[in-house]
Each structure stands twice: as C-alpha cells, then as structure tokens.
Protein backbone atom coordinates (compact mmCIF):
# COMPACT_ATOMS: atom_id res chain seq x y z
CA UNK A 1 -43.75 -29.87 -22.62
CA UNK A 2 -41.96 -29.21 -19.34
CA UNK A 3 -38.64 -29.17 -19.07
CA UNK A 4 -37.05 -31.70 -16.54
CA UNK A 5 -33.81 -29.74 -15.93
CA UNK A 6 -33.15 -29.16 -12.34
CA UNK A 7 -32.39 -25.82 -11.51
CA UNK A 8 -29.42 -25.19 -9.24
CA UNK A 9 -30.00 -23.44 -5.57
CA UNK A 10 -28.63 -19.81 -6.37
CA UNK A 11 -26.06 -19.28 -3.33
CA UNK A 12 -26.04 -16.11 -1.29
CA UNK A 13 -23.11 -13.92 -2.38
CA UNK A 14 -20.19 -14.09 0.06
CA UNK A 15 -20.13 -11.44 2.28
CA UNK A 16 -17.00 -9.76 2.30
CA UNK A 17 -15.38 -7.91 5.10
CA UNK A 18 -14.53 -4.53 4.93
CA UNK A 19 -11.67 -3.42 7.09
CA UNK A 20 -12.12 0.20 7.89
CA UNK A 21 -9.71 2.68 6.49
CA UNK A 22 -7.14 3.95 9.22
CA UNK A 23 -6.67 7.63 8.36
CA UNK A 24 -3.73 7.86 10.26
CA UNK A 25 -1.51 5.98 8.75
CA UNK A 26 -0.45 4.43 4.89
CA UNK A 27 -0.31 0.77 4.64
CA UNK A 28 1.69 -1.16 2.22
CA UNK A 29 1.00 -4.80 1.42
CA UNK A 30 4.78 -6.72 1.10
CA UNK A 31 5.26 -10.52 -0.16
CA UNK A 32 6.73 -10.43 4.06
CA UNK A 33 3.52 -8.71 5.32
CA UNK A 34 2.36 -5.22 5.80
CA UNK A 35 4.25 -1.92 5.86
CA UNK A 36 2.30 0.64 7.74
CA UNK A 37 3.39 4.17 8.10
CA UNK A 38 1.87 6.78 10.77
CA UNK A 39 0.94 9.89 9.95
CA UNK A 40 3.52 11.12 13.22
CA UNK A 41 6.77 9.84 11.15
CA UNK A 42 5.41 11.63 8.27
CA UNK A 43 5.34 14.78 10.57
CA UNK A 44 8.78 13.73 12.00
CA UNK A 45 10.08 13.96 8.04
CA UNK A 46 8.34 17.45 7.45
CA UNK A 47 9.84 18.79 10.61
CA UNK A 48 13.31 17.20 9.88
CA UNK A 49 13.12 19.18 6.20
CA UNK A 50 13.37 22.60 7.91
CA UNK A 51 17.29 21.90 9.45
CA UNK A 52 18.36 23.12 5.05
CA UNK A 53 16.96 26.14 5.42
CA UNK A 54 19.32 27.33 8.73
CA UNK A 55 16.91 29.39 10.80
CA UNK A 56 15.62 31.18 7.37
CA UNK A 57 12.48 29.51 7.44
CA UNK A 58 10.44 27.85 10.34
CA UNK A 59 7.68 26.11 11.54
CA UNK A 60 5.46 28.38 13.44
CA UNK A 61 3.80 27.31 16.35
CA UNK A 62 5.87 25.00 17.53
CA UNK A 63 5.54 26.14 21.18
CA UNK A 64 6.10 24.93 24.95
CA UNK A 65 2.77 23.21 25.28
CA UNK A 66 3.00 21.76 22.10
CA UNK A 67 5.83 19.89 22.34
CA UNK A 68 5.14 18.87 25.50
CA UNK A 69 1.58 17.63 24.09
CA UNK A 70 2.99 15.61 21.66
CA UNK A 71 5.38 14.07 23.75
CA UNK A 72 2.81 12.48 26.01
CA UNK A 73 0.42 11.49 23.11
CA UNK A 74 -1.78 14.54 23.10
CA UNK A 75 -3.15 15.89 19.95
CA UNK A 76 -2.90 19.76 18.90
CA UNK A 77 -2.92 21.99 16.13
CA UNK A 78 0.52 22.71 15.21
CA UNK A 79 2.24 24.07 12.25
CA UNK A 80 2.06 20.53 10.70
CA UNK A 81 -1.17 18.95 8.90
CA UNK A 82 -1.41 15.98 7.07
CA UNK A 83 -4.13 14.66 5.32
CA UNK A 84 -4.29 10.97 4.18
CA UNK A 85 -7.64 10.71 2.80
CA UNK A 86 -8.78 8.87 -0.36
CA UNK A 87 -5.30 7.22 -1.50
CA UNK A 88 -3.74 11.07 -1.51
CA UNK A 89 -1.13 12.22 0.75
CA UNK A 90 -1.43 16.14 1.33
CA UNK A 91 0.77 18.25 4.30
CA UNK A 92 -0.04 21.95 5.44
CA UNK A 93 2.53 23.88 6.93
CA UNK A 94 2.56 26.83 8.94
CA UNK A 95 5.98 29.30 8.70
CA UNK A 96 7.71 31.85 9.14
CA UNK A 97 10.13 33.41 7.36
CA UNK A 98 13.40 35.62 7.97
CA UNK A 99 12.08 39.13 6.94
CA UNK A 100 13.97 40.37 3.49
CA UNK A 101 13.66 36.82 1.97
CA UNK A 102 11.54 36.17 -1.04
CA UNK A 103 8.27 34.72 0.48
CA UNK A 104 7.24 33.09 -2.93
CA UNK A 105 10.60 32.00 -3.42
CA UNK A 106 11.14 30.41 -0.13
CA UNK A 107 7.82 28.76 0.42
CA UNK A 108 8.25 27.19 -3.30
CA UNK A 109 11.65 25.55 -1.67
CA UNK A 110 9.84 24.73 1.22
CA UNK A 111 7.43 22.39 -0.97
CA UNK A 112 10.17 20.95 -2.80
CA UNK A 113 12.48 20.15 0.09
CA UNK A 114 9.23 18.75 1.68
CA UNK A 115 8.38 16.64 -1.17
CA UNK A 116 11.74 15.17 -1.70
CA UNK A 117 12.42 14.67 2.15
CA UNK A 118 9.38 12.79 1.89
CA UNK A 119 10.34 10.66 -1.19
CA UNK A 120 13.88 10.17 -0.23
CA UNK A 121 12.69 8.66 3.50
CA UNK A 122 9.42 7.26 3.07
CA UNK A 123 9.00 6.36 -0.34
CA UNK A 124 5.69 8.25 -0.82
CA UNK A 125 4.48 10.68 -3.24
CA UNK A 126 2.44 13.70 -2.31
CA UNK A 127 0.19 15.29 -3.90
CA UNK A 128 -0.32 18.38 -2.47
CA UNK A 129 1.90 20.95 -0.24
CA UNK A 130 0.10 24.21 1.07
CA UNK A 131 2.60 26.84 2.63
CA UNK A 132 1.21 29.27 5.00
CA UNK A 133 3.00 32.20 5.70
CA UNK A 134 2.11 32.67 9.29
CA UNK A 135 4.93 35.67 9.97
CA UNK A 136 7.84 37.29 9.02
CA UNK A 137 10.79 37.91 11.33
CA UNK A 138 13.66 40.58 11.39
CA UNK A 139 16.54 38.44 12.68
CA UNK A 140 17.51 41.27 15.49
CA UNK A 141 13.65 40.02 16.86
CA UNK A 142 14.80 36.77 17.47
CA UNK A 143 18.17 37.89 19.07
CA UNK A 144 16.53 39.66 21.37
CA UNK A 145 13.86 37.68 22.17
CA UNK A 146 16.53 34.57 22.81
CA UNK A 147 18.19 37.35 24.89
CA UNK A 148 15.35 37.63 27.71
C-alpha cells in the first residue's frame, strides 16, 4: 500500500552572511549599538603606561620618523605590537631600561602597569604581555646625549 502523505519541499538552508573579522580593532555589541575599539587607542594606553615609571623604563624605538609616520597614518614597526587575533588581546613591547635597575623586576611592573592601564581605560582583558629588553642605559648616556 502506498502511502498518500505529501511530502513537504525541503527548503535551502538560509545563507548566512559572514562579516569578516576586522583585526584592527575590538567590537562590542551595546543594547545602543556597537562599541568598537582600534588597535591605535590601545597603543595610545600602552604608551600612556610608561609616564609611572619616570624615565626608568622606556619604549625603545620611538624615533623621529616614527612619530612622524604615525602622525600621517603610516604604518611602522615600533616598540608597540598588538595582536587581536582569535578573541585574545596580546601587546609586545620593546624597552629600555635605566642601567642598575632589576630587569626582571622592572619588566614584571611593566606588564602589570600595562595590564591594569588597559583594564582601568578600556575595559579589556589581556592575555598576554611580552617585554623585550631592547637596551640598558646609564643615565649620564642620556644627559649627554640630550646635551648635543
């Protein structure tokens, strides 16, 4: 006996549209809209962490060209790196330090500082800080070198 059932069409599955993932900046949904954060304020925050430590500890790198670079949109490799792949926020910095200081000691401050700057103003957690100890400087170095 055959059935007499009719069988409904089976529908194509909806197609839904993928937005691609901006890797330059975090975006949070709001009940208002969207809150999306660049990856340049999140520099701006790392940079802004180093006025604590009082000349004892600074970016390196952070030359002429560079700033002017950045100014006018142009992308180098400074002392700053952020990654923002995968849902994970991680920062590089480069550094130096004022000879005599505990290197470990220091760049473990500099992580902290960094992380809670970063908390404190953005509301994001990271997951990852990486200090690089590019140099360490004798502060009669940089006397003399402001000197000239």
């Amino acid at each position: 006996m055959v059935s007499k059932l009719k069988k409904k069409p089976v529908k194509p599955a909806a197609k839904v549209e993928e937005k691609p993932v901006n890797k330059k900046q975090i975006c949070e949904k709001t009940d208002l809209g969207d809150i999306k954060i660049h990856e340049n304020v999140i520099g701006d925050v790392v940079k802004g962490s180093f006025a604590v430590f009082k000349g004892a500890v600074e970016l390196e790198g952070a030359s002429l060209i560079e700033s002017i670079a950045s100014m006018v949109g142009g992308r180098t490799q400074g002392a700053i790196g952020i990654d923002m792949t995968s849902e994970k926020l991680s920062i590089a910095v480069k550094v130096t330090i004022e000879y005599g200081q505990n290197v470990p000691a220091v760049s473990a401050k500099v992580q902290n500082v960094i992380r809670e700057e970063i908390k404190k103003n953005l509301g994001l957690c990271v997951d990852k800080i990486d200090v690089l100890v590019q140099k360490l400087v004798r502060k009669d170095e940089e006397e003399e070198e402001g000197e000239e």
